[in-house]
C-alpha atoms as a PDB file:
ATOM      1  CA  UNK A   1     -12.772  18.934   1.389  1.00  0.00           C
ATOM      2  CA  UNK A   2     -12.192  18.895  -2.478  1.00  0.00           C
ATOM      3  CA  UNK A   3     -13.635  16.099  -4.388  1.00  0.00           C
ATOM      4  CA  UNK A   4     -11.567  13.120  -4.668  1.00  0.00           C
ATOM      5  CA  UNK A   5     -11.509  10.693  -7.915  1.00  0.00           C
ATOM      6  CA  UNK A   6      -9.450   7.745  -7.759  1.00  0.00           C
ATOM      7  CA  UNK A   7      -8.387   5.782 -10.566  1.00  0.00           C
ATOM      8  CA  UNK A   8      -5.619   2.958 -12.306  1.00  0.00           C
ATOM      9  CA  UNK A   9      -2.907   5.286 -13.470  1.00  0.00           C
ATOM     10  CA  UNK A  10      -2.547   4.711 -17.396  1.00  0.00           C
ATOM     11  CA  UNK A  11       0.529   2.718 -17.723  1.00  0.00           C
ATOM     12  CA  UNK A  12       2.086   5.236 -20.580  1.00  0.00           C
ATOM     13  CA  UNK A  13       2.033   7.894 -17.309  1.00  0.00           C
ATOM     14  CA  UNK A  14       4.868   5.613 -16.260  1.00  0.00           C
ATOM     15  CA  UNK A  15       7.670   7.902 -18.188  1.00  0.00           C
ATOM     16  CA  UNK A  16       6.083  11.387 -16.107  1.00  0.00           C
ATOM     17  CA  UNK A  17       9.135  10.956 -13.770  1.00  0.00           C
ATOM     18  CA  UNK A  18       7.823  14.181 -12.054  1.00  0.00           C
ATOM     19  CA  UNK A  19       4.339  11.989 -11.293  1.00  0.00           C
ATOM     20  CA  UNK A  20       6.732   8.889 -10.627  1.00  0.00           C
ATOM     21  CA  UNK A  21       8.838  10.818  -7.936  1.00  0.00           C
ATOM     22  CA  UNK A  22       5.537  12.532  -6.617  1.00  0.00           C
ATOM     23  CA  UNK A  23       3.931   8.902  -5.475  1.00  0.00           C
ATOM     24  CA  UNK A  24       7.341   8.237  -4.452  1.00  0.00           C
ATOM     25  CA  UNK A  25       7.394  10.812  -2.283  1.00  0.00           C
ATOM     26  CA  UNK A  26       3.686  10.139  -0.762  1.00  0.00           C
ATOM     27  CA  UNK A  27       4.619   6.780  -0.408  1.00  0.00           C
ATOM     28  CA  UNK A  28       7.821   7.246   1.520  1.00  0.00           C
ATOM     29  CA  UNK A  29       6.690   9.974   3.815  1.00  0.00           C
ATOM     30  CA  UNK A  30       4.027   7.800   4.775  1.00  0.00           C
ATOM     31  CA  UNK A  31       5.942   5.129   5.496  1.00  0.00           C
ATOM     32  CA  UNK A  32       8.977   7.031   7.428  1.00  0.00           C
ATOM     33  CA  UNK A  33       6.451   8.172   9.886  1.00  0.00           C
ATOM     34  CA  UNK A  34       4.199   5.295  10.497  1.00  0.00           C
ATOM     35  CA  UNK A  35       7.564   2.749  10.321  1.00  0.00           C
ATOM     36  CA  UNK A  36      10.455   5.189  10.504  1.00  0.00           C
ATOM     37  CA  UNK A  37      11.583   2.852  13.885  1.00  0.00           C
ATOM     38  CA  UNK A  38      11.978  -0.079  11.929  1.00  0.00           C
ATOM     39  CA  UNK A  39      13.923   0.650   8.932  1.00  0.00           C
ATOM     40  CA  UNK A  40      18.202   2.122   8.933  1.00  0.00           C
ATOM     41  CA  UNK A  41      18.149   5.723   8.638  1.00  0.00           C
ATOM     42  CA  UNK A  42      18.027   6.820   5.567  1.00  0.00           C
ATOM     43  CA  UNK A  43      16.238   3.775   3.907  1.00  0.00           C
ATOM     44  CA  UNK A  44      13.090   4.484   1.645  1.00  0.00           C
ATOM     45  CA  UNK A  45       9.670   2.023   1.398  1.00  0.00           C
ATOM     46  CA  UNK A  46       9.863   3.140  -2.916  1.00  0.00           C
ATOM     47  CA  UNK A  47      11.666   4.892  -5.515  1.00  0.00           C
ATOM     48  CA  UNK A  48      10.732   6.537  -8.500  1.00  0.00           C
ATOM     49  CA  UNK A  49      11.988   3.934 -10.883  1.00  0.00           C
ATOM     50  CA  UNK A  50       9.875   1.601  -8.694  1.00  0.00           C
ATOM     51  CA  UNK A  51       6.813   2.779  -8.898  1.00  0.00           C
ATOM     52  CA  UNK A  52       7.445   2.980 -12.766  1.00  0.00           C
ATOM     53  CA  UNK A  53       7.584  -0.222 -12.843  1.00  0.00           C
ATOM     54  CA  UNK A  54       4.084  -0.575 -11.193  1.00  0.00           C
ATOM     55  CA  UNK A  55       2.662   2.063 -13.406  1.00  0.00           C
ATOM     56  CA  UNK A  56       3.856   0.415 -16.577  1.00  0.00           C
ATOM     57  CA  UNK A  57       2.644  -3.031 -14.985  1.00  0.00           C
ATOM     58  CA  UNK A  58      -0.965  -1.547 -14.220  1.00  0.00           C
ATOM     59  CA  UNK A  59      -0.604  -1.974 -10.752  1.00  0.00           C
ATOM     60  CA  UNK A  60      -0.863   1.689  -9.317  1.00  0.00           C
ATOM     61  CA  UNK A  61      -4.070   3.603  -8.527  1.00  0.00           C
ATOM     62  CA  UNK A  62      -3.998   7.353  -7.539  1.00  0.00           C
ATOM     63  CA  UNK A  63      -6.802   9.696  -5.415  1.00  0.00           C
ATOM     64  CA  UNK A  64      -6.492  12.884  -7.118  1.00  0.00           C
ATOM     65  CA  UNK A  65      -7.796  16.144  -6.039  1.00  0.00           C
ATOM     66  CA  UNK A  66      -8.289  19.364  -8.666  1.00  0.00           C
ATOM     67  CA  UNK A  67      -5.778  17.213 -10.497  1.00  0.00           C
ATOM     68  CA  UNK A  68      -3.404  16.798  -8.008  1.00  0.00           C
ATOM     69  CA  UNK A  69      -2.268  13.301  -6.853  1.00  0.00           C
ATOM     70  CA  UNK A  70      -2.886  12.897  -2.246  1.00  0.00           C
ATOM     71  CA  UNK A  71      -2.619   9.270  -2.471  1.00  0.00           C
ATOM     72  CA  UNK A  72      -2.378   6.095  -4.075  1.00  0.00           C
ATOM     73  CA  UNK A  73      -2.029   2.067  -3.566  1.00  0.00           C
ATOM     74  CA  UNK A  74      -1.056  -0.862  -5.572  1.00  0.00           C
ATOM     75  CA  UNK A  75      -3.605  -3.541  -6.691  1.00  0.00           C
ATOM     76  CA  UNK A  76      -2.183  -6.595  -8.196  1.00  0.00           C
ATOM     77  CA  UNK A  77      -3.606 -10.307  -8.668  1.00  0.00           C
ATOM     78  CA  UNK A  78      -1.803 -12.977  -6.474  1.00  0.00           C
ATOM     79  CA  UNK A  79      -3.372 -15.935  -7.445  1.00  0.00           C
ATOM     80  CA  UNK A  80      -6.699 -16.808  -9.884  1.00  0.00           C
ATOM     81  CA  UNK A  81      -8.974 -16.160  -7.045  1.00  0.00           C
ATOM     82  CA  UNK A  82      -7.099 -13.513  -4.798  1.00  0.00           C
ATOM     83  CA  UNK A  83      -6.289  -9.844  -5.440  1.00  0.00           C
ATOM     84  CA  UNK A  84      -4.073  -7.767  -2.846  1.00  0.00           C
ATOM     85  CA  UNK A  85      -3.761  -4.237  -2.214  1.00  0.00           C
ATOM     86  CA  UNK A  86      -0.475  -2.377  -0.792  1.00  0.00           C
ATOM     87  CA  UNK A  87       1.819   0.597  -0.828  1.00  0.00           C
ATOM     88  CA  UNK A  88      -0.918   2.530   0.698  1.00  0.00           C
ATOM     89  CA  UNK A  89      -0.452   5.697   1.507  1.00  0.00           C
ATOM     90  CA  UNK A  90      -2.247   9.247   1.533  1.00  0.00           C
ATOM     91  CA  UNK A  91      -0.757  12.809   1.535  1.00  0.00           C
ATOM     92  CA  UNK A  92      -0.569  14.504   5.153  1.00  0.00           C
ATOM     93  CA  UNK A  93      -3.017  16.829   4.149  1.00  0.00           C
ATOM     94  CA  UNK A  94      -5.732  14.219   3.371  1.00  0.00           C
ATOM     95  CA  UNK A  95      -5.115  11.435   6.158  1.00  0.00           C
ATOM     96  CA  UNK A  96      -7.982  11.393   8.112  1.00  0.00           C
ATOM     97  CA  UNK A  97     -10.429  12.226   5.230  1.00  0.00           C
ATOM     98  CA  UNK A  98     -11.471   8.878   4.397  1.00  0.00           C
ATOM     99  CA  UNK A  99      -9.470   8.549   1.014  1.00  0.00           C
ATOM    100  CA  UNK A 100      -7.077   5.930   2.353  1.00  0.00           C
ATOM    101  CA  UNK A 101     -10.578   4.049   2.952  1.00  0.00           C
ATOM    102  CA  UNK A 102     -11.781   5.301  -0.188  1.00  0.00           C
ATOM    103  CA  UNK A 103      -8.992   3.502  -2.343  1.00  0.00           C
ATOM    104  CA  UNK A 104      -9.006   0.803  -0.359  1.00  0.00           C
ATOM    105  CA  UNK A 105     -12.767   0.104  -1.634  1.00  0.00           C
ATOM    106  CA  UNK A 106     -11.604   1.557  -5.150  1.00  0.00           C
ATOM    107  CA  UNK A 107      -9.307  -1.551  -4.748  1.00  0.00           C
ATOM    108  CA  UNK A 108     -11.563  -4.386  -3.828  1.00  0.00           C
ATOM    109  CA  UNK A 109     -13.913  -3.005  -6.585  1.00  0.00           C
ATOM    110  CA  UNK A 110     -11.616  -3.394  -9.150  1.00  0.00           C
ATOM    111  CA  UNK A 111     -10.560  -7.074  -8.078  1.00  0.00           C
ATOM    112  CA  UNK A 112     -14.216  -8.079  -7.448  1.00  0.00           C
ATOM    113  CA  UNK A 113     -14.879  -7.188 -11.282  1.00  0.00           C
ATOM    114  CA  UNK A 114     -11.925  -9.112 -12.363  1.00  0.00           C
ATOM    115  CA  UNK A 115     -13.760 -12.466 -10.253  1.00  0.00           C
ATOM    116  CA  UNK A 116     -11.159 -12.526  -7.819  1.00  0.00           C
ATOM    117  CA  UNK A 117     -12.992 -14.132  -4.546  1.00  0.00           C
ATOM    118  CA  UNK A 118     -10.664 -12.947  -2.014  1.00  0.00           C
ATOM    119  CA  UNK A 119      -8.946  -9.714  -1.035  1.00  0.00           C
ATOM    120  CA  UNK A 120      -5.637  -9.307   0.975  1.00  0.00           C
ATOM    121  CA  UNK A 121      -2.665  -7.094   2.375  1.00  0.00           C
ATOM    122  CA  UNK A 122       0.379  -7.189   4.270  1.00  0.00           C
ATOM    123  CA  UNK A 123       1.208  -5.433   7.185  1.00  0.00           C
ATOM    124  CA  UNK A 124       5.133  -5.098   8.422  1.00  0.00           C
ATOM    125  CA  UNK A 125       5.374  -5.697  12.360  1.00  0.00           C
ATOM    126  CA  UNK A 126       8.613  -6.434  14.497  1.00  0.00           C
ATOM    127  CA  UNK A 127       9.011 -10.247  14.852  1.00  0.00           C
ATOM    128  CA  UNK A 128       9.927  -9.167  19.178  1.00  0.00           C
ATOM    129  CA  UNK A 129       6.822  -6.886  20.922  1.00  0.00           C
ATOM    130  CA  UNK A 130       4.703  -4.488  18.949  1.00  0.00           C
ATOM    131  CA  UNK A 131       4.332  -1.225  17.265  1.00  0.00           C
ATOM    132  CA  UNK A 132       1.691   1.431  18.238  1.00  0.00           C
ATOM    133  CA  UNK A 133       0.785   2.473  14.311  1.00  0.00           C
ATOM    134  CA  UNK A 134       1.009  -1.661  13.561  1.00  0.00           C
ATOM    135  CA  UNK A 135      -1.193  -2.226  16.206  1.00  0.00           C
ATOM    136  CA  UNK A 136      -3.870   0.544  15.004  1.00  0.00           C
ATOM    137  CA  UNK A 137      -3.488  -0.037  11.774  1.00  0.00           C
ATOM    138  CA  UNK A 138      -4.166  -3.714  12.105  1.00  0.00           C
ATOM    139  CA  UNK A 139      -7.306  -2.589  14.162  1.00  0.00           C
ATOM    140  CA  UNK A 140      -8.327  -0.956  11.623  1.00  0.00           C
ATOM    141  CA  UNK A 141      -7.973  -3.457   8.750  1.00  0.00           C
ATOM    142  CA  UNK A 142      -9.758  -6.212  11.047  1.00  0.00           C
ATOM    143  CA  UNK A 143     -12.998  -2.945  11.744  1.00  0.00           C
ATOM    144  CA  UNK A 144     -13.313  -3.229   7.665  1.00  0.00           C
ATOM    145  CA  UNK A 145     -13.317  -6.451   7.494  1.00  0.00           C
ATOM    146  CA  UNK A 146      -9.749  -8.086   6.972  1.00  0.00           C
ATOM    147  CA  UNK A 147      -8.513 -11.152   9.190  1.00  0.00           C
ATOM    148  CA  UNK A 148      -4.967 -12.427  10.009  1.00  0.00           C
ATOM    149  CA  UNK A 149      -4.773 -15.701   8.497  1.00  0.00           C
ATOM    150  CA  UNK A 150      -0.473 -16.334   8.734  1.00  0.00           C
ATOM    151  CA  UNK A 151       2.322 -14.812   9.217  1.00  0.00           C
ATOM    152  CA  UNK A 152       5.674 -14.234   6.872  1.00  0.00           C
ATOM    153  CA  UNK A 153       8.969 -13.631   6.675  1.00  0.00           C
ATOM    154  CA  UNK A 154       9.867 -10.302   4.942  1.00  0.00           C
ATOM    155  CA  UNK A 155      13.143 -11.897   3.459  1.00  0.00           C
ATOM    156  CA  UNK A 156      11.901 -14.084   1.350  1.00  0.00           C
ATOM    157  CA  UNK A 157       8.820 -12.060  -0.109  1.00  0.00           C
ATOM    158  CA  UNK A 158      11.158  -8.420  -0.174  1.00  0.00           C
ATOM    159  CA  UNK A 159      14.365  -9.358   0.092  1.00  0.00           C
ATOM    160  CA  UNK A 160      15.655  -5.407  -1.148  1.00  0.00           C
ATOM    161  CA  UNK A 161      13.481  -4.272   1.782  1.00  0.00           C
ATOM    162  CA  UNK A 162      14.864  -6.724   3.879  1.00  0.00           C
ATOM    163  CA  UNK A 163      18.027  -5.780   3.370  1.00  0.00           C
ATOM    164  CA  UNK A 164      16.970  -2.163   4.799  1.00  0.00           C
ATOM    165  CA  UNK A 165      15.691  -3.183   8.056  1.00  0.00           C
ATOM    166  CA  UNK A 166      16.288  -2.205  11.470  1.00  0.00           C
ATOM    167  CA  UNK A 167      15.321  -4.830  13.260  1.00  0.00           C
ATOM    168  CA  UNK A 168      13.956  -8.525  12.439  1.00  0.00           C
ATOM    169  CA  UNK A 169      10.086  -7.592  11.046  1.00  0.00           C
ATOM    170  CA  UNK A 170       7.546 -10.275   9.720  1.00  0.00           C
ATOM    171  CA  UNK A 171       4.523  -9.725   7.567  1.00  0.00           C
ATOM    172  CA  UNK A 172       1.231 -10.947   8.775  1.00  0.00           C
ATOM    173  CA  UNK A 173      -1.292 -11.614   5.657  1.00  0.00           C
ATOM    174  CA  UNK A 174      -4.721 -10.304   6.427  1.00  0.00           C
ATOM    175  CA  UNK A 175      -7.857 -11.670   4.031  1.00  0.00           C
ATOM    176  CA  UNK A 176     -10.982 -10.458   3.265  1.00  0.00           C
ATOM    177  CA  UNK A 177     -13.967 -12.650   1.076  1.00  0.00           C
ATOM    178  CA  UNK A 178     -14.998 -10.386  -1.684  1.00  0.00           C
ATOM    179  CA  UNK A 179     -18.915 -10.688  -2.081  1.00  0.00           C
END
């Protein structure tokens, strides 16, 4: 495998709309195949003019490879002493390659140098029985060190992604202490 160098994307890279709809399209392929059950047909995790947005904000970071973008995630602050990471997601070609882990750390780095003490995520689950990729990938959060500490409703946090929904879904809020 190529390399991989993962950094914030400069905010002024938020008017590449090619880049924009790129990470869009990461981020949506991702999620139809790992949620595709519990959204309506046709519904999409991002847009393009979304992840704009997060560009411009400073919020997105990207895993390039010879210059091409395989993945990225959002890293924002959510209080003074928390940071959170989300809109994970890796190009097919590179899952399994350790760069979803790999910006994951990029991440917490970033949020331990800004003193944040805590670390966290979200992970979408049906509010009735379970969902094989929910139920591995909160496996695998908890094997790198992330606990459940409460669970939310998605309406009031997302309510455009609510509104998109298959069936009723909750987020449960996993932690990890920074050191």
């Amino acid at each position: 495998m190529q390399s991989i160098e993962i950094q914030m994307l400069p905010c002024n890279e938020s008017t590449n709309i090619v880049e924009m709809e790129h990470i869009a399209n990461i981020v949506n392929r991702v999620y139809a195949a790992s949620e595709g059950s519990l959204w309506i047909p046709g519904a999409f995790r991002t847009t393009a003019a979304e992840v704009a947005e997060l560009t411009n904000s400073g919020e997105i970071a990207v895993a390039q490879s010879m210059g091409q973008i395989v993945g990225c995630v959002r890293v924002r602050q959510v209080d003074k002493e928390t940071g959170e990471f989300g809109m994970l997601a890796v190009d097919d070609k590179y899952q399994g390659t350790g760069v979803g882990r790999e910006l994951i750390r990029f991440a917490e780095q970033k949020c331990q140098k800004e003193q944040f003490r805590k670390m966290q995520l979200e992970l979408l689950v049906p509010q009735e029985g379970s969902h094989p990729d929910k139920v591995i990938l909160g496996n695998w959060y908890s094997r790198i060190g992330y606990q459940p500490i409460h669970t939310e409703t998605i309406d009031a946090s997302f309510p455009r992604l609510a509104e998109m929904l298959a069936i009723p879904c909750n987020f449960i809020v996993f932690q990890k202490e920074l050191r």
